[in-house]
N, C-alpha and C. Protein backbone atom coordinates (compact mmCIF):
# COMPACT_ATOMS: atom_id res chain seq x y z
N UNK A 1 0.84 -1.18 0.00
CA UNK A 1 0.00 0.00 0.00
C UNK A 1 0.89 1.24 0.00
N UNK A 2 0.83 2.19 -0.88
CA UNK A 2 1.44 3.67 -1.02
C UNK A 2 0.88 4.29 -0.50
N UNK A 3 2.08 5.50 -0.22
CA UNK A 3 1.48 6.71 0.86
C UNK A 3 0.31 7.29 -0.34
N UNK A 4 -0.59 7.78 0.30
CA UNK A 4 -1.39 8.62 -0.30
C UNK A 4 -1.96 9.96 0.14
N UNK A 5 -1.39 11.11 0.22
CA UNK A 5 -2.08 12.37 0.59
C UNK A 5 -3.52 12.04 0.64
N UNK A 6 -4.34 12.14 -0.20
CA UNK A 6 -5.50 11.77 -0.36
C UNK A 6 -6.55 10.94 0.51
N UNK A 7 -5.72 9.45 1.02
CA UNK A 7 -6.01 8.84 1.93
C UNK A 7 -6.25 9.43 3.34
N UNK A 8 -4.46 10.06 3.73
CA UNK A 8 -4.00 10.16 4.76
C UNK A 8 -4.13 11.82 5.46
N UNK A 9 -4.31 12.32 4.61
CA UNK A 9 -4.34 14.04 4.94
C UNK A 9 -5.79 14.43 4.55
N UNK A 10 -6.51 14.16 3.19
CA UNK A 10 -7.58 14.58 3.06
C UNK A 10 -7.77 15.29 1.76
N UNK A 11 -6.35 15.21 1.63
CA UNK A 11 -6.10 16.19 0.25
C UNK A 11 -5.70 16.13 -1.08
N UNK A 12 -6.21 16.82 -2.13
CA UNK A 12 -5.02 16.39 -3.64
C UNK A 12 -4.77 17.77 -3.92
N UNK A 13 -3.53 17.76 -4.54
CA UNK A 13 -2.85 18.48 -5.58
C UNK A 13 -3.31 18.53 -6.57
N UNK A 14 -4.35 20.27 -6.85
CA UNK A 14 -4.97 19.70 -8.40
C UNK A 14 -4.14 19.86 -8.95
N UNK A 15 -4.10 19.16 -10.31
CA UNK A 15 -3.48 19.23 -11.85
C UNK A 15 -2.30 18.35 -12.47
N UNK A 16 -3.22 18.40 -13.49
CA UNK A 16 -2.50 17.73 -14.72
C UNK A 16 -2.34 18.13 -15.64
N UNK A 17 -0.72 18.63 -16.00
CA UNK A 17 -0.70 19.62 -17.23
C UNK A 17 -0.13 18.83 -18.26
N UNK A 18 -0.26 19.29 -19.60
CA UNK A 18 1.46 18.84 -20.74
C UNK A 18 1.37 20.22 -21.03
N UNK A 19 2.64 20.08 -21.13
CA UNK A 19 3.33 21.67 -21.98
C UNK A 19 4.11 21.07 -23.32
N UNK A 20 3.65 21.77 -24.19
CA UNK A 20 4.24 21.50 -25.71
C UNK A 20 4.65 22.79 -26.12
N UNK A 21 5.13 22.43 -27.13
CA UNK A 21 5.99 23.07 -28.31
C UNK A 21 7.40 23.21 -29.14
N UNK A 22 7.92 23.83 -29.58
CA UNK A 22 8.66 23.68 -30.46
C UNK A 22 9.70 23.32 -29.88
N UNK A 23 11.14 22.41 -30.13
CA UNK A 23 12.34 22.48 -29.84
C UNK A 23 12.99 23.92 -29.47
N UNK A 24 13.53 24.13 -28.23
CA UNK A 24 13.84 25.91 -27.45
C UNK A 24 12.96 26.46 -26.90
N UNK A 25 11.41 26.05 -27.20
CA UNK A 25 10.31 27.05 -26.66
C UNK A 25 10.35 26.88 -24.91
N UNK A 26 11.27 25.93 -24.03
CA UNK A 26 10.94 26.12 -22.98
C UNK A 26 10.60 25.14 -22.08
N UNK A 27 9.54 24.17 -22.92
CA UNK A 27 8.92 23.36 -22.33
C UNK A 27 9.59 22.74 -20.67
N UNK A 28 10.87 21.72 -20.79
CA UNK A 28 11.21 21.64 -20.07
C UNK A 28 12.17 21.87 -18.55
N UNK A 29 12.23 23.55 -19.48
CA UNK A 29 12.39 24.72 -18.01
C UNK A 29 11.20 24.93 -17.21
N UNK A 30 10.12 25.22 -18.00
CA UNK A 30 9.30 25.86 -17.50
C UNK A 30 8.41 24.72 -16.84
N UNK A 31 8.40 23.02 -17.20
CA UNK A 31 7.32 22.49 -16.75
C UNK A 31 8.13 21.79 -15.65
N UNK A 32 9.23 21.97 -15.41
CA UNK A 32 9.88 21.19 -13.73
C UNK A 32 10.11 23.07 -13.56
N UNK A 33 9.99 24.09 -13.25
CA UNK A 33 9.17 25.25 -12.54
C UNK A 33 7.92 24.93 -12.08
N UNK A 34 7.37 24.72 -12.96
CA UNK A 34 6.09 24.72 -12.86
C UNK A 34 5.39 23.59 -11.94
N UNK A 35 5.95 21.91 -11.55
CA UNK A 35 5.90 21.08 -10.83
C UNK A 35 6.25 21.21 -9.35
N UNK A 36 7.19 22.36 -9.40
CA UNK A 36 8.16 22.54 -8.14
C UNK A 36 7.27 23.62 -7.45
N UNK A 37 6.38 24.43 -8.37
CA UNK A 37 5.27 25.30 -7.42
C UNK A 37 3.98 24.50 -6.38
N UNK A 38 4.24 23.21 -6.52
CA UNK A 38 2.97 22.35 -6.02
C UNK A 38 3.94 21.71 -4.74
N UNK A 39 3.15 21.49 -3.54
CA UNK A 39 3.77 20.97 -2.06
C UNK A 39 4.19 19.64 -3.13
N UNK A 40 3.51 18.73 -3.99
CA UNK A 40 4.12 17.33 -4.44
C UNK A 40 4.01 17.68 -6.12
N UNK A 41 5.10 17.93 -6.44
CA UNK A 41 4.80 18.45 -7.77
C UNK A 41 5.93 17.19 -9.26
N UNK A 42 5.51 16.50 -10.15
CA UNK A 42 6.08 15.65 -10.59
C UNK A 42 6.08 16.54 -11.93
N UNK A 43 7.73 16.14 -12.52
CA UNK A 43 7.78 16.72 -14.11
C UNK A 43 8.00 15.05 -14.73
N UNK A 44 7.51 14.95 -15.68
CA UNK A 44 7.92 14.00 -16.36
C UNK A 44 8.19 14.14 -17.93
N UNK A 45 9.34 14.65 -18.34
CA UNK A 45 9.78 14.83 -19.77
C UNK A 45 10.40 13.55 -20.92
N UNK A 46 9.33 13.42 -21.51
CA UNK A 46 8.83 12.16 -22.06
C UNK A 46 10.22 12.28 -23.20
N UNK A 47 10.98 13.29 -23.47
CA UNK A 47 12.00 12.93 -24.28
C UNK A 47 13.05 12.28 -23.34
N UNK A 48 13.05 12.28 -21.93
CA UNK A 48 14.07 10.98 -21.49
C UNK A 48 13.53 9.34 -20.68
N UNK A 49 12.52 9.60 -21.02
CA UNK A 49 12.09 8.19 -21.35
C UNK A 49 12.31 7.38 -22.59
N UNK A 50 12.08 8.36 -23.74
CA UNK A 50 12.46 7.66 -24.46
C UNK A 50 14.41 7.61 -24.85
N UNK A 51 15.20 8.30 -24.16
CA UNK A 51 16.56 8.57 -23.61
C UNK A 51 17.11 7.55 -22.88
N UNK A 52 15.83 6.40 -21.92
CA UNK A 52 16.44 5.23 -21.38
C UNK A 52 17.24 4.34 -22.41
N UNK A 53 16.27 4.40 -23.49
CA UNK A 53 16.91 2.93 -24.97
C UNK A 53 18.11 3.12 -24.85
N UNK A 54 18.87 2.20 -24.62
CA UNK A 54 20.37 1.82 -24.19
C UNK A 54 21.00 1.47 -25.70
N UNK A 55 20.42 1.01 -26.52
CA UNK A 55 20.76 0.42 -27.81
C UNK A 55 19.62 0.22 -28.76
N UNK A 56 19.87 0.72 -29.70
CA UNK A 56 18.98 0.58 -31.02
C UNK A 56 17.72 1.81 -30.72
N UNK A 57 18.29 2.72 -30.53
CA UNK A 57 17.54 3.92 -29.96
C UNK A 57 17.19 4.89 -31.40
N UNK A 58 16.19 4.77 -32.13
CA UNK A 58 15.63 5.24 -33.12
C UNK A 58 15.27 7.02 -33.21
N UNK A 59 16.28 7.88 -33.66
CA UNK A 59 15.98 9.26 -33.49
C UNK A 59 14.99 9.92 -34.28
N UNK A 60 14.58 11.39 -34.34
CA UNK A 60 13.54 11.56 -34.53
C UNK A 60 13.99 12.38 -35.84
N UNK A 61 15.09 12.55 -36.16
CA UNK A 61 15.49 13.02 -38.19
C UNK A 61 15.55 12.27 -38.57
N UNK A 62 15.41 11.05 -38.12
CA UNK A 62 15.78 9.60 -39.30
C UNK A 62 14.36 8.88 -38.85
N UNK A 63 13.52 9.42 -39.10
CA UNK A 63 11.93 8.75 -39.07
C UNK A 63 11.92 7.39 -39.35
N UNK A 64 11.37 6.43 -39.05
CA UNK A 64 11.25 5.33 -39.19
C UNK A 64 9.85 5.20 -38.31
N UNK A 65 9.72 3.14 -38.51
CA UNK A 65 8.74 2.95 -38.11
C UNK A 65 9.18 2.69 -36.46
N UNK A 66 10.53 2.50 -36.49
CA UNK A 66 11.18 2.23 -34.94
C UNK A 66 11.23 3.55 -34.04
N UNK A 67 11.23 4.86 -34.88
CA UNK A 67 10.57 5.92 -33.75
C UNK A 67 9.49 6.20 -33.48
N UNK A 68 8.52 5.48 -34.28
CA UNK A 68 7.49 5.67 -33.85
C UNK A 68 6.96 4.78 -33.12
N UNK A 69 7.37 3.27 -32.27
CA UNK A 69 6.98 2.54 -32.32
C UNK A 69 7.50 3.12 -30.72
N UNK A 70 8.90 3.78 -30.51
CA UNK A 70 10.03 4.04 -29.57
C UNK A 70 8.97 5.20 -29.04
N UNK A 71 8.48 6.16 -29.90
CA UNK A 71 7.94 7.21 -29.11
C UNK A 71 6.49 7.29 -28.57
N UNK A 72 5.24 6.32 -29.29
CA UNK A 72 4.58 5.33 -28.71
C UNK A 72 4.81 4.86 -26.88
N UNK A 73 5.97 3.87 -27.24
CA UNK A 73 6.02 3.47 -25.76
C UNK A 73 6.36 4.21 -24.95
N UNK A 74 7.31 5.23 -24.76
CA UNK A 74 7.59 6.58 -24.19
C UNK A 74 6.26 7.18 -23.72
N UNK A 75 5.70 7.23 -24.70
CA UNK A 75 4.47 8.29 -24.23
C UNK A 75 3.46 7.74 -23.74
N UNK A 76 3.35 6.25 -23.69
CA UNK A 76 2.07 5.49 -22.81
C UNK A 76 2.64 5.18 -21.85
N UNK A 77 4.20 4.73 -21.51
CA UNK A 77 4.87 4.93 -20.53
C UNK A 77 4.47 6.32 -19.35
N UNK A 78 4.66 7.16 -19.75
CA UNK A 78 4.76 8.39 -19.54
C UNK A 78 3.10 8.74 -18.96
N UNK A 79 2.44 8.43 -19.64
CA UNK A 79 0.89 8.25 -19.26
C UNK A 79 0.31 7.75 -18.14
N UNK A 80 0.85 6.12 -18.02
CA UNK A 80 1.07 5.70 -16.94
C UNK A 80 1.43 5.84 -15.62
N UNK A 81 2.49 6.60 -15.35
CA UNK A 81 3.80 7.09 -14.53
C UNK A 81 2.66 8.54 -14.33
N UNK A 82 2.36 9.52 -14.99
CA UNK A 82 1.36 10.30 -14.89
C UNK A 82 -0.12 10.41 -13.88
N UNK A 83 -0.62 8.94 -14.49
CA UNK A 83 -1.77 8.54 -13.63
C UNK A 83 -1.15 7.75 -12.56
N UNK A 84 -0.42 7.13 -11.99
CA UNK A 84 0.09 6.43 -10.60
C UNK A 84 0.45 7.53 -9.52
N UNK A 85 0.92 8.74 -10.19
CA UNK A 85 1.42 9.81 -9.60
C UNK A 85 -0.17 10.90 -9.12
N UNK A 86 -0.67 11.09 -9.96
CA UNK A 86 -1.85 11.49 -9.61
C UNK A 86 -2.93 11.04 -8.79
N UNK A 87 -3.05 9.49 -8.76
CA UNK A 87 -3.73 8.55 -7.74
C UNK A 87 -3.31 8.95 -5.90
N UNK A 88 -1.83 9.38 -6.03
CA UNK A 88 -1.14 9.57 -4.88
C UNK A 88 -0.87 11.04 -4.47
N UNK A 89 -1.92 12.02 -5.20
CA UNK A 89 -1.73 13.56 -5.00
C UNK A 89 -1.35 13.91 -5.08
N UNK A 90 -0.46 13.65 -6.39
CA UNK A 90 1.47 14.62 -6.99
C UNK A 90 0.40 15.52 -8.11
N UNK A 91 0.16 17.11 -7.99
CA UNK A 91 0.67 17.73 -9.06
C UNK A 91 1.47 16.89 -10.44
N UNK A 92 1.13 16.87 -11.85
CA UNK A 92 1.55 16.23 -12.52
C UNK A 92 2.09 17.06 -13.74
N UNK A 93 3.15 17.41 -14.03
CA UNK A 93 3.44 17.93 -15.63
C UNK A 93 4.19 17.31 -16.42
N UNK A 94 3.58 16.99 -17.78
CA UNK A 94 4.05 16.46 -18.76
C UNK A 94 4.69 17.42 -19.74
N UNK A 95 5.87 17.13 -20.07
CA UNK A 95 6.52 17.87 -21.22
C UNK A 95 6.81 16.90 -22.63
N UNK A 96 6.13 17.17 -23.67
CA UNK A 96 6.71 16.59 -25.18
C UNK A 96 6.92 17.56 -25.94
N UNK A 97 7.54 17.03 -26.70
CA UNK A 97 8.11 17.80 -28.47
C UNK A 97 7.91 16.63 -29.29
N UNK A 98 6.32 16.73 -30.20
CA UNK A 98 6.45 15.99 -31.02
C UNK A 98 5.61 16.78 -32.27
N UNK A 99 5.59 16.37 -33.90
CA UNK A 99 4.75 16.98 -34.33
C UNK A 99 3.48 16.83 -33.69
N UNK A 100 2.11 18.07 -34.24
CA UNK A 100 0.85 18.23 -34.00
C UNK A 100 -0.09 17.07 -34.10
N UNK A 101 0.41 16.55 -35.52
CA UNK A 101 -0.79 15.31 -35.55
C UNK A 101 -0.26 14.28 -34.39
N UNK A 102 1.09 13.72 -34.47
CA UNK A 102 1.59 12.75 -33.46
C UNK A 102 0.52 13.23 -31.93
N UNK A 103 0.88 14.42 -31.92
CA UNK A 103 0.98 14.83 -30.38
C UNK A 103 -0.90 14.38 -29.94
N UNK A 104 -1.71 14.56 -31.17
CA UNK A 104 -3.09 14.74 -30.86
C UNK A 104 -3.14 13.07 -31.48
N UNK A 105 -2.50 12.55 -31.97
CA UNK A 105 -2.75 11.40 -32.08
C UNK A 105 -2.60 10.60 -30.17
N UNK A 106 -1.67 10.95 -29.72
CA UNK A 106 -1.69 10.32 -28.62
C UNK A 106 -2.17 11.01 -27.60
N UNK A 107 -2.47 11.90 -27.61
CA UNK A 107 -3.95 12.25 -26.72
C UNK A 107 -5.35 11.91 -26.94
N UNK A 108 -5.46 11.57 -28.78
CA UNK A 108 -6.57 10.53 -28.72
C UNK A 108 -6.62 9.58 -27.82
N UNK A 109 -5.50 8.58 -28.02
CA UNK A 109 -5.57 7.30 -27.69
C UNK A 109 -5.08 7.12 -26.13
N UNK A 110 -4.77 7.82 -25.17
CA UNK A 110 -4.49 7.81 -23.91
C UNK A 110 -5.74 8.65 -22.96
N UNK A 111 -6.13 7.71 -22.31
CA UNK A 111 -6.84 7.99 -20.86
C UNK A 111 -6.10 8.38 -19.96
N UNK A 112 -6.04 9.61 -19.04
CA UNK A 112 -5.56 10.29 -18.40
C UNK A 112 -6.42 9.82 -17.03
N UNK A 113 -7.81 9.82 -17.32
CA UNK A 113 -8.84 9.68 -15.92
C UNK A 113 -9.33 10.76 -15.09
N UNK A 114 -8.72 12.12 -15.79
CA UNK A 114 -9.00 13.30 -15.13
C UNK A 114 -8.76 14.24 -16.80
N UNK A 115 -9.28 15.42 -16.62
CA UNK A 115 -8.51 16.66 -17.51
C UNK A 115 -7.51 16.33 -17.36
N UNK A 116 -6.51 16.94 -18.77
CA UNK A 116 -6.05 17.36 -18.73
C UNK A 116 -5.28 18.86 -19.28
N UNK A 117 -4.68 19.71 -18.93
CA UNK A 117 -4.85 20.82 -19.01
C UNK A 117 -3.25 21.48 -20.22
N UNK A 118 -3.74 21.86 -21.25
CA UNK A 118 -3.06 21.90 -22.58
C UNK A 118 -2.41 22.79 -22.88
N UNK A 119 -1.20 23.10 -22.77
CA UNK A 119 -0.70 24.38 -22.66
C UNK A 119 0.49 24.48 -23.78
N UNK A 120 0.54 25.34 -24.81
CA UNK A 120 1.61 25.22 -25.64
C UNK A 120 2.37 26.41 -25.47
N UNK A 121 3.70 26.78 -25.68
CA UNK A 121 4.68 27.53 -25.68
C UNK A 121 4.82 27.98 -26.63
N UNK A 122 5.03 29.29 -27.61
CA UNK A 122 5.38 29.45 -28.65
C UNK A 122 5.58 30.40 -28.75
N UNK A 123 7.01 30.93 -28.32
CA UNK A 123 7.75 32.00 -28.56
C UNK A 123 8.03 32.46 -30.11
N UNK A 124 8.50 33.66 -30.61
CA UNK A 124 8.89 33.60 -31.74
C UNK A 124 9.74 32.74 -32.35
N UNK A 125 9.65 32.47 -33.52
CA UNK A 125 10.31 31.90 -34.24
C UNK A 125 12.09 32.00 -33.93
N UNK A 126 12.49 33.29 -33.91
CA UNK A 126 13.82 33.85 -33.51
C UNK A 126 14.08 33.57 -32.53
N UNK A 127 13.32 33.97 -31.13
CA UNK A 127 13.39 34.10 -29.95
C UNK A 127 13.41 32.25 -29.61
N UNK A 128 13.13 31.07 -30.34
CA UNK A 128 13.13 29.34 -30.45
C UNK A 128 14.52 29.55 -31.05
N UNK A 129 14.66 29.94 -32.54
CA UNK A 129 16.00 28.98 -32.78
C UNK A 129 17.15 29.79 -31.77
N UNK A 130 16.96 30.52 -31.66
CA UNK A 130 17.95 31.48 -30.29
C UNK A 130 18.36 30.70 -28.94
N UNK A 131 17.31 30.39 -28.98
CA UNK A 131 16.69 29.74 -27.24
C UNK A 131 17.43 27.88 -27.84
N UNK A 132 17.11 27.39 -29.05
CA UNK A 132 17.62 25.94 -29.04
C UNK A 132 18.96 25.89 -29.17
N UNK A 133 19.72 26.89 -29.83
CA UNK A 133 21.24 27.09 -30.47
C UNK A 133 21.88 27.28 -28.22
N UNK A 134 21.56 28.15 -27.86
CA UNK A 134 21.82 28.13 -26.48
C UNK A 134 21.75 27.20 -25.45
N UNK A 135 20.60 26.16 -25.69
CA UNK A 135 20.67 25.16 -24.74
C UNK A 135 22.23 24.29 -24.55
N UNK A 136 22.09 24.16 -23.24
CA UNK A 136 23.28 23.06 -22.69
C UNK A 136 23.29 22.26 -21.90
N UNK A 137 21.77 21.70 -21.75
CA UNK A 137 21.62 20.45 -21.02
C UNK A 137 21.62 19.37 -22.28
N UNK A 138 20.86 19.44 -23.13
CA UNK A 138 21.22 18.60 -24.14
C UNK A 138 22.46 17.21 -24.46
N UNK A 139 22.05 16.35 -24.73
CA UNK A 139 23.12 15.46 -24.81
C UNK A 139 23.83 15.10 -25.95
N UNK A 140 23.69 16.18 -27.06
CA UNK A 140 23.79 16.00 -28.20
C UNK A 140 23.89 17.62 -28.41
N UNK A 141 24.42 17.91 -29.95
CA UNK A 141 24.75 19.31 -30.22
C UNK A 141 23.22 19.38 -31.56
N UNK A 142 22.66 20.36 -30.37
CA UNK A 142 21.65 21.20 -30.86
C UNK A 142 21.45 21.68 -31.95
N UNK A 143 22.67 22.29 -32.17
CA UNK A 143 22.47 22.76 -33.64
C UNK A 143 21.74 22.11 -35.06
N UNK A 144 22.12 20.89 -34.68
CA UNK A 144 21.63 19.91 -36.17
C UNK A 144 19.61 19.92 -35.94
N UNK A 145 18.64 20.69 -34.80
CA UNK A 145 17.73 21.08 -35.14
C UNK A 145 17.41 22.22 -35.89
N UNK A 146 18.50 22.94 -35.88
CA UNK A 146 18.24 24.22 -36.34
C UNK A 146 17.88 24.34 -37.84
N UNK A 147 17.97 23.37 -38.70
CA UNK A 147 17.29 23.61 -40.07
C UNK A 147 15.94 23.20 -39.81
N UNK A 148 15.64 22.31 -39.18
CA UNK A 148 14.21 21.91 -38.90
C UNK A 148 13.18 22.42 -38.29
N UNK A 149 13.55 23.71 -37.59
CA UNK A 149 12.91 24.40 -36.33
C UNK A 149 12.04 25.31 -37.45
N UNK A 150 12.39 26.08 -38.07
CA UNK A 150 11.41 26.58 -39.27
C UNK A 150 9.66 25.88 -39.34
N UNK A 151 10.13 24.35 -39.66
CA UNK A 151 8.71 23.69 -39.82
C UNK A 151 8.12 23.65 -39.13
N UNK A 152 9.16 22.83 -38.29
CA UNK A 152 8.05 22.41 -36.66
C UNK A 152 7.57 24.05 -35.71
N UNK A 153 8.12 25.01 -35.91
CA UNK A 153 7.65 25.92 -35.58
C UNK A 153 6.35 26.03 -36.20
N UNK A 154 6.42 26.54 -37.22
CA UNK A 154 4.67 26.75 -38.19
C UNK A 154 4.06 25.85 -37.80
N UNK A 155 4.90 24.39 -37.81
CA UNK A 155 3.36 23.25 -37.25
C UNK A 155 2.98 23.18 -35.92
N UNK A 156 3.71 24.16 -34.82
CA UNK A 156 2.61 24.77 -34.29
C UNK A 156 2.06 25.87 -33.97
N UNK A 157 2.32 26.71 -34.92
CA UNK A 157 1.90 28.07 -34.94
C UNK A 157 0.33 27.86 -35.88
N UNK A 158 0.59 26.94 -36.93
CA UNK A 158 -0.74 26.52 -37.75
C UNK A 158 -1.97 24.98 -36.81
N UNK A 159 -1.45 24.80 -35.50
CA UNK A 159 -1.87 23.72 -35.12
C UNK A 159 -3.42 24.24 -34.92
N UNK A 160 -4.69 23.37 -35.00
CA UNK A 160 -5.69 23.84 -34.13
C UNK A 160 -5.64 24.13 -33.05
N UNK A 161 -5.66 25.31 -32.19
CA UNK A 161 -5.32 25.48 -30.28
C UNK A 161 -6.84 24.88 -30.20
N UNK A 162 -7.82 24.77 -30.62
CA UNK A 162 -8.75 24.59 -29.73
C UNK A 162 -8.42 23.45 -28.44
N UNK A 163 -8.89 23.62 -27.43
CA UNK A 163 -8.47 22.78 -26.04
C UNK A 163 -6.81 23.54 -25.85
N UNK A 164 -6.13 24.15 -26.38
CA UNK A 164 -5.11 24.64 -26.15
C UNK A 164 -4.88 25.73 -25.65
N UNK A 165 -4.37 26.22 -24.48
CA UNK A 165 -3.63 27.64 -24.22
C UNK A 165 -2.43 28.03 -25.07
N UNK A 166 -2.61 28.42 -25.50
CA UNK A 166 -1.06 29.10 -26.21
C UNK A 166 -0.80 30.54 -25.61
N UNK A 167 0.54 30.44 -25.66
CA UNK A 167 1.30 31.36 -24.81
C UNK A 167 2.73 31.86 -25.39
N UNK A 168 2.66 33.11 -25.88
CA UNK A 168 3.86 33.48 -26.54
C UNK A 168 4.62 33.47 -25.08
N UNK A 169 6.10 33.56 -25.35
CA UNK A 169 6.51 33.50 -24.19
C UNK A 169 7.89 34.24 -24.60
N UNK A 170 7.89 34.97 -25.70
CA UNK A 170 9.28 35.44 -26.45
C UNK A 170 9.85 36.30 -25.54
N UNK A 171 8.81 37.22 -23.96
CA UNK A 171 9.55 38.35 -23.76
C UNK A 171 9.57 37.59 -22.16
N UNK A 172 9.29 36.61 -22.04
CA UNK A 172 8.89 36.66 -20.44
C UNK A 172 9.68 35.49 -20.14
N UNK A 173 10.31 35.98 -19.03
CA UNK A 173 10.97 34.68 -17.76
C UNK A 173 10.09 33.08 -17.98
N UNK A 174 11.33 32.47 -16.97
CA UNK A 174 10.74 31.15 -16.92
C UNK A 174 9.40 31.22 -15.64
N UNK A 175 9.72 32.42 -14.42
CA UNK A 175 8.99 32.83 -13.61
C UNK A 175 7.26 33.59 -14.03
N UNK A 176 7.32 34.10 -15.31
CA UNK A 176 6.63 34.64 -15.50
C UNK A 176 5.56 33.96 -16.33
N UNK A 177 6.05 32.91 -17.33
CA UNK A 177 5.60 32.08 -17.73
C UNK A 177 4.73 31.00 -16.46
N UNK A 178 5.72 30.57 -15.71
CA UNK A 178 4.59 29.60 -15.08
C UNK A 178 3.43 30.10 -13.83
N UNK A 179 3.79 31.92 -14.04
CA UNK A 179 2.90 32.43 -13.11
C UNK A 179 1.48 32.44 -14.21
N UNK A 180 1.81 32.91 -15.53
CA UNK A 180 0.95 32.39 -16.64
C UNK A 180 0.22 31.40 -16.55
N UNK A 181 0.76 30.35 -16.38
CA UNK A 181 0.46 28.98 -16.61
C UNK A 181 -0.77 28.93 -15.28
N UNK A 182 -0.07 28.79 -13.87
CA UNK A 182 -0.70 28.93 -12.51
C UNK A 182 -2.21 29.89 -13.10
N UNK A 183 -2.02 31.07 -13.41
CA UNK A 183 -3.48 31.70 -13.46
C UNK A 183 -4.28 31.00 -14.18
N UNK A 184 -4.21 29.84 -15.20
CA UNK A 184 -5.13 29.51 -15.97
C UNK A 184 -6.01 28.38 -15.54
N UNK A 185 -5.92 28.39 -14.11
CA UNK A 185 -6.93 27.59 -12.83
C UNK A 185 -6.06 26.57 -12.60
C-alpha cells in the first residue's frame, strides 16, 4: 500500500498539465518550474524516457517505423507514470516535443482519468531557434535542429489550439511564464 495524501491528509494536488511546443520554446524549463510550485509536484519529460533505450535507440530526423513505435512506448509509458502519480496527489506535468498530428494522435488514444490541461509555448520563431542554439543540457549538439525548427515551428503556430492555451513566451521569464500557466486555474 502507497502513501497517499489523499487517503492520509484529506487532500489532492490539483493538476495535470502537458506543456508542448517547439524544440527551445521552454517546455522543459518551465514544466519542472512549474511542478516545483505544487507541495508534491512531478515533471515527467517524455524525451528521457524515451533517452532510457540503451541500444537501437531510433531518433527523430531519421523517421522510421522504430521511432514511432520508440515514441509510442515513451508516451504510454509516460501516461502511466502520470496517472500512478496522480492517484497519490502529486501535481503532474508532462513535457513533449512531437509533431501536431503525433501529439493529438496520442492524446486521442491515452486515458488520463481526469482533464487534462493543454498548454503550448510558442515563442517567436527567432526568440526558439535562439533559445535551441543556447541550450546546454542537451546530450547531443543542438544545432543539427536548427534547419528543422522553421517547420516544426509553423506546425505549431498553424496547429488547431482549440483545447489549447497558447502562450507566446518570447519576452517573459521562466517565472513569469509559469505564473501564466498557474493563473489559468
Amino acid at each position: 500500500m502507497g502513501c497517499s495524501p489523499t487517503r492520509e491528509w484529506g487532500w489532492r494536488i490539483s493538476g495535470l498539465w502537458l506543456i508542448t511546443g517547439p524544440p527551445g520554446a521552454g517546455k522543459s524549463t518551465v514544466s519542472r518550474a512549474l511542478a516545483g510550485t505544487f507541495p508534491f509536484g512531478m515533471h515527467i519529460p517524455i524525451d528521457d524516457l524515451r533517452e532510457w533505450v540503451a541500444g537501437g535507440m531510433a531518433h527523430p530526423l531519421g523517421w522510421s517505423d522504430e521511432t514511432t513505435r520508440q515514441y509510442e512506448l515513451a508516451e504510454d509509458a509516460a501516461a502511466e507514470i502520470a496517472r500512478r502519480y496522480r492517484r497519490a496527489g502529486f501535481a503532474v506535468v508532462l513535457d513533449h516535443c512531437t509533431m501536431p498530428p503525433r501529439l493529438e494522435a496520442w492524446l486521442a488514444r491515452t486515458e488520463f482519468g481526469e482533464p487534462l490541461r493543454r498548454v503550448m509555448l510558442l515563442p517567436s520563431l527567432e526568440a526558439t531557434r535562439g533559445r535551441n542554439l543556447a541550450r546546454v543540457v542537451k546530450d547531443f549538439d543542438t544545432a543539427v535542429l536548427d534547419p528543422h525548427i522553421p517547420n516544426i515551428h509553423r506546425a505549431f503556430a498553424e496547429m488547431d489550439a482549440g483545447g489549447w492555451e497558447v502562450i507566446d513566451t518570447t519576452e517573459d521569464t521562466v517565472e513569469r511564464t509559469v505564473e501564466r500557466i498557474r493563473a489559468l486555474g
